[in-house]
PDB file of N, CA and C in Angstrom:
ATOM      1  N   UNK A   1     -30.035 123.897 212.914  1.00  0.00           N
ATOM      2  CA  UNK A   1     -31.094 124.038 211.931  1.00  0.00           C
ATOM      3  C   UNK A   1     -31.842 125.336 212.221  1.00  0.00           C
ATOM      4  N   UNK A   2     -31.869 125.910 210.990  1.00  0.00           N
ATOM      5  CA  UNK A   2     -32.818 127.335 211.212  1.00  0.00           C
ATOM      6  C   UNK A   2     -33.866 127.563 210.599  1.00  0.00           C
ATOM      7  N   UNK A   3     -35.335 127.442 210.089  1.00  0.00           N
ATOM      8  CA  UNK A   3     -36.149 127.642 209.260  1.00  0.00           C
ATOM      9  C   UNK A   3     -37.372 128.912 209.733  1.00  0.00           C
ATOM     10  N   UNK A   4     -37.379 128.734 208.567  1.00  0.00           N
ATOM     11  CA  UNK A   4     -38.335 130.434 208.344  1.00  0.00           C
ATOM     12  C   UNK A   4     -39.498 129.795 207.112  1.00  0.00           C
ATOM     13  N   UNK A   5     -40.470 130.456 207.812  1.00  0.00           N
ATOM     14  CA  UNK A   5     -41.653 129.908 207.280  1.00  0.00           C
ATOM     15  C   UNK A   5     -42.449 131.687 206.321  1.00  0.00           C
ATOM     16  N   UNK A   6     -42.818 131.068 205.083  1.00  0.00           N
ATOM     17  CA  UNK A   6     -43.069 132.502 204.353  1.00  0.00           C
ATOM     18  C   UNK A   6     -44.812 132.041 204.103  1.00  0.00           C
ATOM     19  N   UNK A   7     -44.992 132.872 204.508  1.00  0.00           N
ATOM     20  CA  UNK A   7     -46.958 133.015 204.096  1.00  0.00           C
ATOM     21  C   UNK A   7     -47.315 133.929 203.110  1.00  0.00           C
ATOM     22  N   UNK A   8     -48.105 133.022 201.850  1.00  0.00           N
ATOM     23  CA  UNK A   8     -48.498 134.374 200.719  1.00  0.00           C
ATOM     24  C   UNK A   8     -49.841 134.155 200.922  1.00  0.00           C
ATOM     25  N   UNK A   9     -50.556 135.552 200.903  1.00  0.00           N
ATOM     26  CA  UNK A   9     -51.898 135.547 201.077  1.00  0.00           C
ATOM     27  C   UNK A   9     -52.299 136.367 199.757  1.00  0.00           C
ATOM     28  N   UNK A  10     -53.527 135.459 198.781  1.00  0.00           N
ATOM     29  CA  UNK A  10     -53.705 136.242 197.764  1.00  0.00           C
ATOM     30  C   UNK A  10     -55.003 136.204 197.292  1.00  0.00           C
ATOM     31  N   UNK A  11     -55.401 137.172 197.205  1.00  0.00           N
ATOM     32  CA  UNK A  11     -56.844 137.532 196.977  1.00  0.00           C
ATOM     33  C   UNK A  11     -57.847 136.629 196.294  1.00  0.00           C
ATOM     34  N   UNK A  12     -58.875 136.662 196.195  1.00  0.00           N
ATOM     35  CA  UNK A  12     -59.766 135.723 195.205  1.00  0.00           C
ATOM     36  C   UNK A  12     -59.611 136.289 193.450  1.00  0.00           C
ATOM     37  N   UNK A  13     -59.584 137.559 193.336  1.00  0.00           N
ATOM     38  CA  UNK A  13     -59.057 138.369 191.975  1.00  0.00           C
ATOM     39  C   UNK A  13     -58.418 137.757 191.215  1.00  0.00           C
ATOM     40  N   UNK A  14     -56.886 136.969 191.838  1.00  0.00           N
ATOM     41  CA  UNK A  14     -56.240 136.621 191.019  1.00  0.00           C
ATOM     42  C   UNK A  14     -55.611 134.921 190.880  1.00  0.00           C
ATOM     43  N   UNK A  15     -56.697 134.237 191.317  1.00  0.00           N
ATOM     44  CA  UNK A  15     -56.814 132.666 191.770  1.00  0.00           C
ATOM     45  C   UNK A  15     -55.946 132.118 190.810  1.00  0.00           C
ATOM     46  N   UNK A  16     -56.329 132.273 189.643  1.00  0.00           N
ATOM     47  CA  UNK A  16     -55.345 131.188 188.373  1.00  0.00           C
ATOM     48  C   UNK A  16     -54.236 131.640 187.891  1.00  0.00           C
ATOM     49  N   UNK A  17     -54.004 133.218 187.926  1.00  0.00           N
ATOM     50  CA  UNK A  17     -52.537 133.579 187.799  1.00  0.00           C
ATOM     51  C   UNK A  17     -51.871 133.866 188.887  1.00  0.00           C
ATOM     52  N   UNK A  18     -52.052 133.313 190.379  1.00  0.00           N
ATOM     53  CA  UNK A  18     -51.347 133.002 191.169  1.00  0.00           C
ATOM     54  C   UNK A  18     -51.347 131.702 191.281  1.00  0.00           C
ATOM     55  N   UNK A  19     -51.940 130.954 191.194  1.00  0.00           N
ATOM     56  CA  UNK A  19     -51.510 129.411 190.990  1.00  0.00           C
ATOM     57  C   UNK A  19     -50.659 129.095 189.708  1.00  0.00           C
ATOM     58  N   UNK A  20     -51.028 129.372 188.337  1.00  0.00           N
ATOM     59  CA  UNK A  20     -49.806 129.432 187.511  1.00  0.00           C
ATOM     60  C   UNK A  20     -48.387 129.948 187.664  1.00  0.00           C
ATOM     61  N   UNK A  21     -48.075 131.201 188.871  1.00  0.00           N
ATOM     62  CA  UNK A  21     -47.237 131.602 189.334  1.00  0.00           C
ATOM     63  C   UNK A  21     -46.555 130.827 190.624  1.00  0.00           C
ATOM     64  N   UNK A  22     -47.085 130.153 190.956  1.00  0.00           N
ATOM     65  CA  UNK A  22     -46.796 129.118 192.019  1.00  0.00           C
ATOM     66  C   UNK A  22     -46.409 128.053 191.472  1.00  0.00           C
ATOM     67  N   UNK A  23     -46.743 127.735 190.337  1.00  0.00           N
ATOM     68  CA  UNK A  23     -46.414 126.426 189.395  1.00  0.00           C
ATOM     69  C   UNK A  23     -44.968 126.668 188.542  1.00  0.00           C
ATOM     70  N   UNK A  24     -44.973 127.866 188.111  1.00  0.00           N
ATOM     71  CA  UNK A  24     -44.155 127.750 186.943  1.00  0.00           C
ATOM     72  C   UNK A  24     -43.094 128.433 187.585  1.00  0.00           C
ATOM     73  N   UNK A  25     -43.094 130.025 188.456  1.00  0.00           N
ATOM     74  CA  UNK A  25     -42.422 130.723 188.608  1.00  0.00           C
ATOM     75  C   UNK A  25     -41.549 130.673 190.084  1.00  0.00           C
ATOM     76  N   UNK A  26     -42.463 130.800 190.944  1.00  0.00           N
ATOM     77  CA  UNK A  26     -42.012 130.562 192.221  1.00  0.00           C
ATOM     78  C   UNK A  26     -41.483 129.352 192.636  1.00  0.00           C
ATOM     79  N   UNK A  27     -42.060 127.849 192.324  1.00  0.00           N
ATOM     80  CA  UNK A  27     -41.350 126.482 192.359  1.00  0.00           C
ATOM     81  C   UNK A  27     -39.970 126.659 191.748  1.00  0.00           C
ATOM     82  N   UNK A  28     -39.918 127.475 190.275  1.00  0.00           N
ATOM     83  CA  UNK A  28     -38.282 127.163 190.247  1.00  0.00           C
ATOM     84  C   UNK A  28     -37.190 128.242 190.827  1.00  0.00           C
ATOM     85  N   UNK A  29     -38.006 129.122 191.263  1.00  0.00           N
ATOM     86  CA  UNK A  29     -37.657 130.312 192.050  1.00  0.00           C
ATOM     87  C   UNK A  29     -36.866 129.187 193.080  1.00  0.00           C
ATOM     88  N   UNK A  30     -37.590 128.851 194.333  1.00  0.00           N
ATOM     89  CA  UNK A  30     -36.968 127.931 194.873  1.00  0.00           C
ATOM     90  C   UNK A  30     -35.906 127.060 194.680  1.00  0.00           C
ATOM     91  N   UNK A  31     -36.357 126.022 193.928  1.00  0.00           N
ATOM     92  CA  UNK A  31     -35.189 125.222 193.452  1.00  0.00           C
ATOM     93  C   UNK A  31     -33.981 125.545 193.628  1.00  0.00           C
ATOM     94  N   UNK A  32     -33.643 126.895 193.087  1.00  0.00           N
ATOM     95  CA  UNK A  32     -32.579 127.550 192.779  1.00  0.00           C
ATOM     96  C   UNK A  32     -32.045 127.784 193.794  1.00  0.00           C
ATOM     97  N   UNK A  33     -32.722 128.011 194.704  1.00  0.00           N
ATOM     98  CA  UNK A  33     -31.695 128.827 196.268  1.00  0.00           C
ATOM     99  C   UNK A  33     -30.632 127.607 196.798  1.00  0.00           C
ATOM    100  N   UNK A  34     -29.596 128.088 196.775  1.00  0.00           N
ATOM    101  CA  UNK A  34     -28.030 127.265 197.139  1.00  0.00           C
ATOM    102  C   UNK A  34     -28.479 127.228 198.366  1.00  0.00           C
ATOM    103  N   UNK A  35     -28.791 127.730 199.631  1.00  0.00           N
ATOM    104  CA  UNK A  35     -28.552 128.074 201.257  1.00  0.00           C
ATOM    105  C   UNK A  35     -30.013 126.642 201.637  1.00  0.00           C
ATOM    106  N   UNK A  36     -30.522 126.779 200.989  1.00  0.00           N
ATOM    107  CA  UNK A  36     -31.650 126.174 201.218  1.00  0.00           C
ATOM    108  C   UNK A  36     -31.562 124.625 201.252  1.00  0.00           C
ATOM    109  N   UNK A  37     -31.576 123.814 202.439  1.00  0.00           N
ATOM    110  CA  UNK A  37     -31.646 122.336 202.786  1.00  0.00           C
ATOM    111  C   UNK A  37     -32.553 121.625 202.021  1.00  0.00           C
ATOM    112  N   UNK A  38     -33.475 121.994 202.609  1.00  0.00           N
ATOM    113  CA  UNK A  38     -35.052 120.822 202.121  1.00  0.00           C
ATOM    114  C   UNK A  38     -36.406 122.564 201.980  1.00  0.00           C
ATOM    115  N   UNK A  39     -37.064 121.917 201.386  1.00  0.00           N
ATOM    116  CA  UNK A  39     -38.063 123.378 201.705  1.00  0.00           C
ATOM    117  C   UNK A  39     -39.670 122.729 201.295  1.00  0.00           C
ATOM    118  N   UNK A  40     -40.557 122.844 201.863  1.00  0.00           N
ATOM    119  CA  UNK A  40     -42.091 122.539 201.268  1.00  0.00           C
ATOM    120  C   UNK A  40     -43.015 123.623 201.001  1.00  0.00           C
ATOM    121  N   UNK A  41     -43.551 123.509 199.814  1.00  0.00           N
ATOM    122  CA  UNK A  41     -44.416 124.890 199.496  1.00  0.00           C
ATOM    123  C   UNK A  41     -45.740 123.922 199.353  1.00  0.00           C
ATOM    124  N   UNK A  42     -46.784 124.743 200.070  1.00  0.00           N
ATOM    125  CA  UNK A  42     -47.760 124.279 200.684  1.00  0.00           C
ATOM    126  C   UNK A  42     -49.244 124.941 200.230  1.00  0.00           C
ATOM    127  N   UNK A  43     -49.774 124.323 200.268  1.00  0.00           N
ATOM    128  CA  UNK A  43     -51.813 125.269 200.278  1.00  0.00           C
ATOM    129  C   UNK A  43     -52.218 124.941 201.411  1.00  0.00           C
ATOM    130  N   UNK A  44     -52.461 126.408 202.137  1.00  0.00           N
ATOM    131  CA  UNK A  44     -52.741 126.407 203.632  1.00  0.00           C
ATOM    132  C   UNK A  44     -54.302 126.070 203.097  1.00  0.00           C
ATOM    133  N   UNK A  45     -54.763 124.990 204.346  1.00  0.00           N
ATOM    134  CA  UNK A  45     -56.216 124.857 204.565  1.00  0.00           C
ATOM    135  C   UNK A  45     -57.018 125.515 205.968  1.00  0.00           C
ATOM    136  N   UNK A  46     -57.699 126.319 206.209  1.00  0.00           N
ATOM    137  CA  UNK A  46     -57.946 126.169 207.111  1.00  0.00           C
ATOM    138  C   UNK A  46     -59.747 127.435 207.176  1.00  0.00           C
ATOM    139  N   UNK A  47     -59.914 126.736 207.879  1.00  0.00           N
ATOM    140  CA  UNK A  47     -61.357 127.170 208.232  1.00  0.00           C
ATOM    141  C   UNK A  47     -61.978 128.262 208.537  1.00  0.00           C
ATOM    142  N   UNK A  48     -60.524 129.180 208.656  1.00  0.00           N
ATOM    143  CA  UNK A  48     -60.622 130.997 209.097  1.00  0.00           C
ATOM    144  C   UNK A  48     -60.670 131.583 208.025  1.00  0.00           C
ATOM    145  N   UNK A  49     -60.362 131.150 206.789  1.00  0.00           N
ATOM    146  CA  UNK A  49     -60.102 131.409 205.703  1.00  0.00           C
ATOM    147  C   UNK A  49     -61.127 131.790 205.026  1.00  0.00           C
ATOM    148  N   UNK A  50     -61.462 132.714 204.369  1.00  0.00           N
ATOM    149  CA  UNK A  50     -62.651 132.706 203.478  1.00  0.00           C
ATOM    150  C   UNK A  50     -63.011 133.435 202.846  1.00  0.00           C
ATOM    151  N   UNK A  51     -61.311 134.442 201.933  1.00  0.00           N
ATOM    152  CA  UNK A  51     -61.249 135.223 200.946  1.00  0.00           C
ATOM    153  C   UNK A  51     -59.853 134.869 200.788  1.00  0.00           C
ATOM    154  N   UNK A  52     -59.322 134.649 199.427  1.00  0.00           N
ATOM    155  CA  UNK A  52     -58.323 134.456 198.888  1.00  0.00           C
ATOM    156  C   UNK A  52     -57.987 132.878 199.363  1.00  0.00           C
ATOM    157  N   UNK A  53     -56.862 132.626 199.144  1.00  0.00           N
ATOM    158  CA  UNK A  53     -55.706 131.763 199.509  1.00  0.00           C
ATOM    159  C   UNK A  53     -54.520 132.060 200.556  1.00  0.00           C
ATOM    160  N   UNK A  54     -54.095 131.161 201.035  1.00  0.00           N
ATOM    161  CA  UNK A  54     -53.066 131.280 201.574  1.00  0.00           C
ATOM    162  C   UNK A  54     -51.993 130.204 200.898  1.00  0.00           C
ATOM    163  N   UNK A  55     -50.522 130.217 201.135  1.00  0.00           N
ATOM    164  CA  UNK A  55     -49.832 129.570 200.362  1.00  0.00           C
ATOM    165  C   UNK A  55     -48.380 129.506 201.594  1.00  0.00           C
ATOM    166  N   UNK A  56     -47.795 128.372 201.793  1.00  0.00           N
ATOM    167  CA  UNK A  56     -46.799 128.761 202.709  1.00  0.00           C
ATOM    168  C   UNK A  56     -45.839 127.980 201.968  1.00  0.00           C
ATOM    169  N   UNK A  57     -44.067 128.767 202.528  1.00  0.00           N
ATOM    170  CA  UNK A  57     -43.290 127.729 201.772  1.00  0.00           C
ATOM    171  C   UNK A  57     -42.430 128.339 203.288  1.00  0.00           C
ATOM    172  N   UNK A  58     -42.119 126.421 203.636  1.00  0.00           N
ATOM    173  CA  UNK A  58     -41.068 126.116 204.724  1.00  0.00           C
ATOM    174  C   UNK A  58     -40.043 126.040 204.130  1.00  0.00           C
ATOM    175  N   UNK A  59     -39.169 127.260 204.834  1.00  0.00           N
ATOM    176  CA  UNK A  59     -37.599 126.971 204.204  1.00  0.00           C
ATOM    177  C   UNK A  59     -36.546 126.257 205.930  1.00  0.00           C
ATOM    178  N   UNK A  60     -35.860 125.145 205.299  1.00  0.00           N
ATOM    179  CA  UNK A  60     -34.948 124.933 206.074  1.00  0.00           C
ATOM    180  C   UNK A  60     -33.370 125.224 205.940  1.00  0.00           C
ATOM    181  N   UNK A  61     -32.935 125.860 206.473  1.00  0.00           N
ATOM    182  CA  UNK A  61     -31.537 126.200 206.092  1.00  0.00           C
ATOM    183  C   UNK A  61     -30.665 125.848 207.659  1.00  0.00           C
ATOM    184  N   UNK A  62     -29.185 125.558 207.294  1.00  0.00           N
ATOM    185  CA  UNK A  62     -28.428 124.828 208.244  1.00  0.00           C
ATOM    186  C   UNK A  62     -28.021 125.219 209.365  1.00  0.00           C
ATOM    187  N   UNK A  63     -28.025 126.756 209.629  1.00  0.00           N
ATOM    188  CA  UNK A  63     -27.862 127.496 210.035  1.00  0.00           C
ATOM    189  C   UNK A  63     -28.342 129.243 209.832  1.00  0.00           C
ATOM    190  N   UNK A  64     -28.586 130.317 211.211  1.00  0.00           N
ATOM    191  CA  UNK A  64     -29.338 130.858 211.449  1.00  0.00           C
ATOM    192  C   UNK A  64     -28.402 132.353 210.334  1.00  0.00           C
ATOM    193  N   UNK A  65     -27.397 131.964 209.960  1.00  0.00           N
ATOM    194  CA  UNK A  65     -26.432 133.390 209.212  1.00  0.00           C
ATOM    195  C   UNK A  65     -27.024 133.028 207.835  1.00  0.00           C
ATOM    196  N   UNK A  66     -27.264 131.544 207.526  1.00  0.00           N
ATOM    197  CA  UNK A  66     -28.011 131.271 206.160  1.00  0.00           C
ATOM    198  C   UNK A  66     -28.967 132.068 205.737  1.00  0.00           C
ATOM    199  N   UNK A  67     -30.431 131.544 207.093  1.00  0.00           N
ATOM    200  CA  UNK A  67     -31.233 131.779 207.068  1.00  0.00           C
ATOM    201  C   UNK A  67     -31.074 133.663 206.835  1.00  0.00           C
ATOM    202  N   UNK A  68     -30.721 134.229 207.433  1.00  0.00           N
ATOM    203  CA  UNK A  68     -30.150 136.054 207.778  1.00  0.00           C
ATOM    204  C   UNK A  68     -29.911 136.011 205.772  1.00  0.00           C
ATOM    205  N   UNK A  69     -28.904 135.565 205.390  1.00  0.00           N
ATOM    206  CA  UNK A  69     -28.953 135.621 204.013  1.00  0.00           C
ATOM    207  C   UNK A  69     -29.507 136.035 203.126  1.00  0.00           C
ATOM    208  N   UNK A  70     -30.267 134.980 203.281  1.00  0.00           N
ATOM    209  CA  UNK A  70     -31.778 134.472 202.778  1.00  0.00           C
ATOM    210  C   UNK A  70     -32.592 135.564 202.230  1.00  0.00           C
ATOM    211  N   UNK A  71     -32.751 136.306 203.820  1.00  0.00           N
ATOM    212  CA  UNK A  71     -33.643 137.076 204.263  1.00  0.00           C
ATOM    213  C   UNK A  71     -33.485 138.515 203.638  1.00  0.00           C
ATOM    214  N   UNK A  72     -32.434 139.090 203.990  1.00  0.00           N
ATOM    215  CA  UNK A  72     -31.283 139.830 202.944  1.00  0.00           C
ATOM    216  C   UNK A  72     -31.198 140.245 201.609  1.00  0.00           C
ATOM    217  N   UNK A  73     -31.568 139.166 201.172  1.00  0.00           N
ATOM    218  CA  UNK A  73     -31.188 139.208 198.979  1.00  0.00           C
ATOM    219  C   UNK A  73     -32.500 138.340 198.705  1.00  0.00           C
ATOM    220  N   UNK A  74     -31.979 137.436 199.029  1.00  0.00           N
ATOM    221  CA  UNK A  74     -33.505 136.648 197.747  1.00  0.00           C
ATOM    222  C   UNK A  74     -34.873 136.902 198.276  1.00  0.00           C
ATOM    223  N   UNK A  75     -35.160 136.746 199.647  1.00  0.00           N
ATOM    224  CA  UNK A  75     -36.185 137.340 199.624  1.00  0.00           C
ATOM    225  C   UNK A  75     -37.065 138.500 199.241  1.00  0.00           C
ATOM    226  N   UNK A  76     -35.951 139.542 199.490  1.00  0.00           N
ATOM    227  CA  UNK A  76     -36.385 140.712 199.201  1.00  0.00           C
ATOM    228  C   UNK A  76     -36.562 141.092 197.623  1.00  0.00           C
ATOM    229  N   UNK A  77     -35.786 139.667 196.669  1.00  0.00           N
ATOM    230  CA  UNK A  77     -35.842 139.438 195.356  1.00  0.00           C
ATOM    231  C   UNK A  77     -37.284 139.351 194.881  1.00  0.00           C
ATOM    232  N   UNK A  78     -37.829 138.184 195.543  1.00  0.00           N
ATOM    233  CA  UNK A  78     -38.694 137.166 195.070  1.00  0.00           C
ATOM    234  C   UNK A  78     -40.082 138.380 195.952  1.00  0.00           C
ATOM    235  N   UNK A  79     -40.085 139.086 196.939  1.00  0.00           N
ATOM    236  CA  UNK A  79     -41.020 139.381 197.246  1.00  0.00           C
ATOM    237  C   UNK A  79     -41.575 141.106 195.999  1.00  0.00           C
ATOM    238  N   UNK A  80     -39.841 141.587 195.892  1.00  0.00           N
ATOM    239  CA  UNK A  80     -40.127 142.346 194.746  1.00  0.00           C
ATOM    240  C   UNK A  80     -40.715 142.395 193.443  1.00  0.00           C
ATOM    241  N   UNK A  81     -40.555 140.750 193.163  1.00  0.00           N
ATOM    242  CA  UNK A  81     -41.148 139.999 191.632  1.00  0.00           C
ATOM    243  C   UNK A  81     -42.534 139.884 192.117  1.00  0.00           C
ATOM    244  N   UNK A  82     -42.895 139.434 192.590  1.00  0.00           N
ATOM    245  CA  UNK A  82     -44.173 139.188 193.461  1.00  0.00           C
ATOM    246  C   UNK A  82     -45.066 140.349 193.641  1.00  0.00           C
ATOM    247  N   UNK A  83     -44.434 141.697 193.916  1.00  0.00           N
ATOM    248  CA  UNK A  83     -45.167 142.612 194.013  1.00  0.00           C
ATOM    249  C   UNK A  83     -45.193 143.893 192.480  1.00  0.00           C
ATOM    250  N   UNK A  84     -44.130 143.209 192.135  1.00  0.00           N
ATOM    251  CA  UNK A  84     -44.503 143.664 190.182  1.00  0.00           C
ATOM    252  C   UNK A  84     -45.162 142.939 189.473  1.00  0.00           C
ATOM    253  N   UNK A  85     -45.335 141.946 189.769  1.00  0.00           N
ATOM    254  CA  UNK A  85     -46.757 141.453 188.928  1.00  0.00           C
ATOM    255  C   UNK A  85     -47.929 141.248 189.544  1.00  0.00           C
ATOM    256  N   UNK A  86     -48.086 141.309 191.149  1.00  0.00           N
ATOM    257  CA  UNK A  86     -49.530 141.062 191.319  1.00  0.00           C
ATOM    258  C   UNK A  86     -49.555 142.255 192.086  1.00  0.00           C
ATOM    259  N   UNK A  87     -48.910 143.727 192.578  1.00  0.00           N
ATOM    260  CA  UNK A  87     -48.968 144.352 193.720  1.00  0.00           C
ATOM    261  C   UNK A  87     -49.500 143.841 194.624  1.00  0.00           C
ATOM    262  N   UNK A  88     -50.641 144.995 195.169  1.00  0.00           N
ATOM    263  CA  UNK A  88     -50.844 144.684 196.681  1.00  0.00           C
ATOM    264  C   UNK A  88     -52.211 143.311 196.589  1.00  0.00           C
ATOM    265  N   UNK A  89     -52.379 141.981 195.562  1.00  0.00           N
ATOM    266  CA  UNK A  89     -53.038 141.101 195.251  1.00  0.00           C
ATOM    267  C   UNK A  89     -52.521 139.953 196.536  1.00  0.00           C
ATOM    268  N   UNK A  90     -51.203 140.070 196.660  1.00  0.00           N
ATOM    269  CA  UNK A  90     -50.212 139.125 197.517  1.00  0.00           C
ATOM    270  C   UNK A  90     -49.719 140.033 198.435  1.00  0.00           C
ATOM    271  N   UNK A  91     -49.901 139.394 199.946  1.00  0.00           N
ATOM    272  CA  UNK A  91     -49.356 139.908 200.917  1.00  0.00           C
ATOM    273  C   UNK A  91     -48.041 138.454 201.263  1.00  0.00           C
ATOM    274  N   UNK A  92     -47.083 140.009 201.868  1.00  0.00           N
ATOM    275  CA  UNK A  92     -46.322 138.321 202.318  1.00  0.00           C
ATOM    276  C   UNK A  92     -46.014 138.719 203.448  1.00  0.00           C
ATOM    277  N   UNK A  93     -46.079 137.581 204.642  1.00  0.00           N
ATOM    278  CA  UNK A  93     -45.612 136.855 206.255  1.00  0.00           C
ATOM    279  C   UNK A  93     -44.508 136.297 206.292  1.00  0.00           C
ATOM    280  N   UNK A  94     -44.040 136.678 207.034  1.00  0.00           N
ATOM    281  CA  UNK A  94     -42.867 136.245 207.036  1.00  0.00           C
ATOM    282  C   UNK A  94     -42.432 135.581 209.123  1.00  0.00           C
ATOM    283  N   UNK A  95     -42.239 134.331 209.237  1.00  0.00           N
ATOM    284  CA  UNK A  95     -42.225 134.170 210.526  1.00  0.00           C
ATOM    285  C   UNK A  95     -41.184 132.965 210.375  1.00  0.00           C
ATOM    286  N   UNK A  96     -40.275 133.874 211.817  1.00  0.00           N
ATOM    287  CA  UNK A  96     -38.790 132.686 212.144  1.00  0.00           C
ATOM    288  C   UNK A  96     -39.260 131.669 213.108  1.00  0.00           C
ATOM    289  N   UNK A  97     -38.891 130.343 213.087  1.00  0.00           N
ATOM    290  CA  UNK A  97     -38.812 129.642 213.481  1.00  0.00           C
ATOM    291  C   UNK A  97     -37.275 128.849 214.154  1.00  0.00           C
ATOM    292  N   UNK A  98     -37.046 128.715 215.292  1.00  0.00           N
ATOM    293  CA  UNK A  98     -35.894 128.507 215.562  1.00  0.00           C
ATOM    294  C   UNK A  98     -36.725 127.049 216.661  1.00  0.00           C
ATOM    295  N   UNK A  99     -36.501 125.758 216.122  1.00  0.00           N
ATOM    296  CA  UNK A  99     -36.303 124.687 216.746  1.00  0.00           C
ATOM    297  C   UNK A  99     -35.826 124.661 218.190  1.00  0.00           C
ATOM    298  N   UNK A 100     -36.685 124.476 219.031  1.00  0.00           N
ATOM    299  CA  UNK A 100     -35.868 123.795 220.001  1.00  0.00           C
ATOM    300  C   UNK A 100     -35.905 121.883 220.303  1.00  0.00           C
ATOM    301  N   UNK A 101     -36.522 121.403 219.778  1.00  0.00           N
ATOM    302  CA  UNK A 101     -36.381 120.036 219.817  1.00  0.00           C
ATOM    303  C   UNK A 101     -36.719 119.652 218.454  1.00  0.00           C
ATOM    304  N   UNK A 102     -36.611 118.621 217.540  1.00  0.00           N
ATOM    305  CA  UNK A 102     -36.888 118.726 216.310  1.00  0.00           C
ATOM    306  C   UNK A 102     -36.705 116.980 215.921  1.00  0.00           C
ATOM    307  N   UNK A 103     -37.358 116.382 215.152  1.00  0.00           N
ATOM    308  CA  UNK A 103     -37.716 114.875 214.427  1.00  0.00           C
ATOM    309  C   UNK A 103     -37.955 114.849 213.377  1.00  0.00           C
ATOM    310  N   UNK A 104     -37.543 116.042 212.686  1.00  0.00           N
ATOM    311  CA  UNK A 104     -37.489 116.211 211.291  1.00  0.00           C
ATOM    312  C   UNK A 104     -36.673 114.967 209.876  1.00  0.00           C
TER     313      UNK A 104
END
């Protein structure tokens, strides 16, 4: 198991057309990815926070050449769409995660 965890951070500017973009565009963005096991797209909460949003989507994929894939083409897809409609509104994080014990 290989997962990679993606962080969008997006300004207060553009609150409802990044949540409509999270709803309509990016959810089926997802869907779509073949390599992709299980995945959760998330609203980070947290208390450090206190301009914009944060937004995370856990991808699990079966293996770490998937994940490399991934990383490769669609990401660099979806972060390009992302930065033609909101530019620099959305930052994106990007952090690997490689399991060493797991109860998933």
């Amino acid at each position: 198991m290989s997962i990679l965890s993606i962080t969008f951070h997006s300004t207060e500017n553009i609150k409802n057309d990044w949540e409509n973009y999270l709803e309509n565009e990016l959810h089926q963005m997802v869907e779509n990815l073949f390599d992709v096991e299980k995945y959760i797209l998330s609203e980070v909460k947290s208390e450090m926070l206190s301009e914009g949003k944060n937004t995370n989507l856990l991808l699990v994929f079966d293996n770490g050449e998937k994940r490399q894939d991934f990383l490769e083409i669609e990401l660099k897809n979806i972060e390009e769409r992302i930065a033609g409609k909101f530019a620099d509104e959305v930052m994106v994080f990007v952090t690997f995660l490689d399991p060493k014990t797991s109860r998933f």
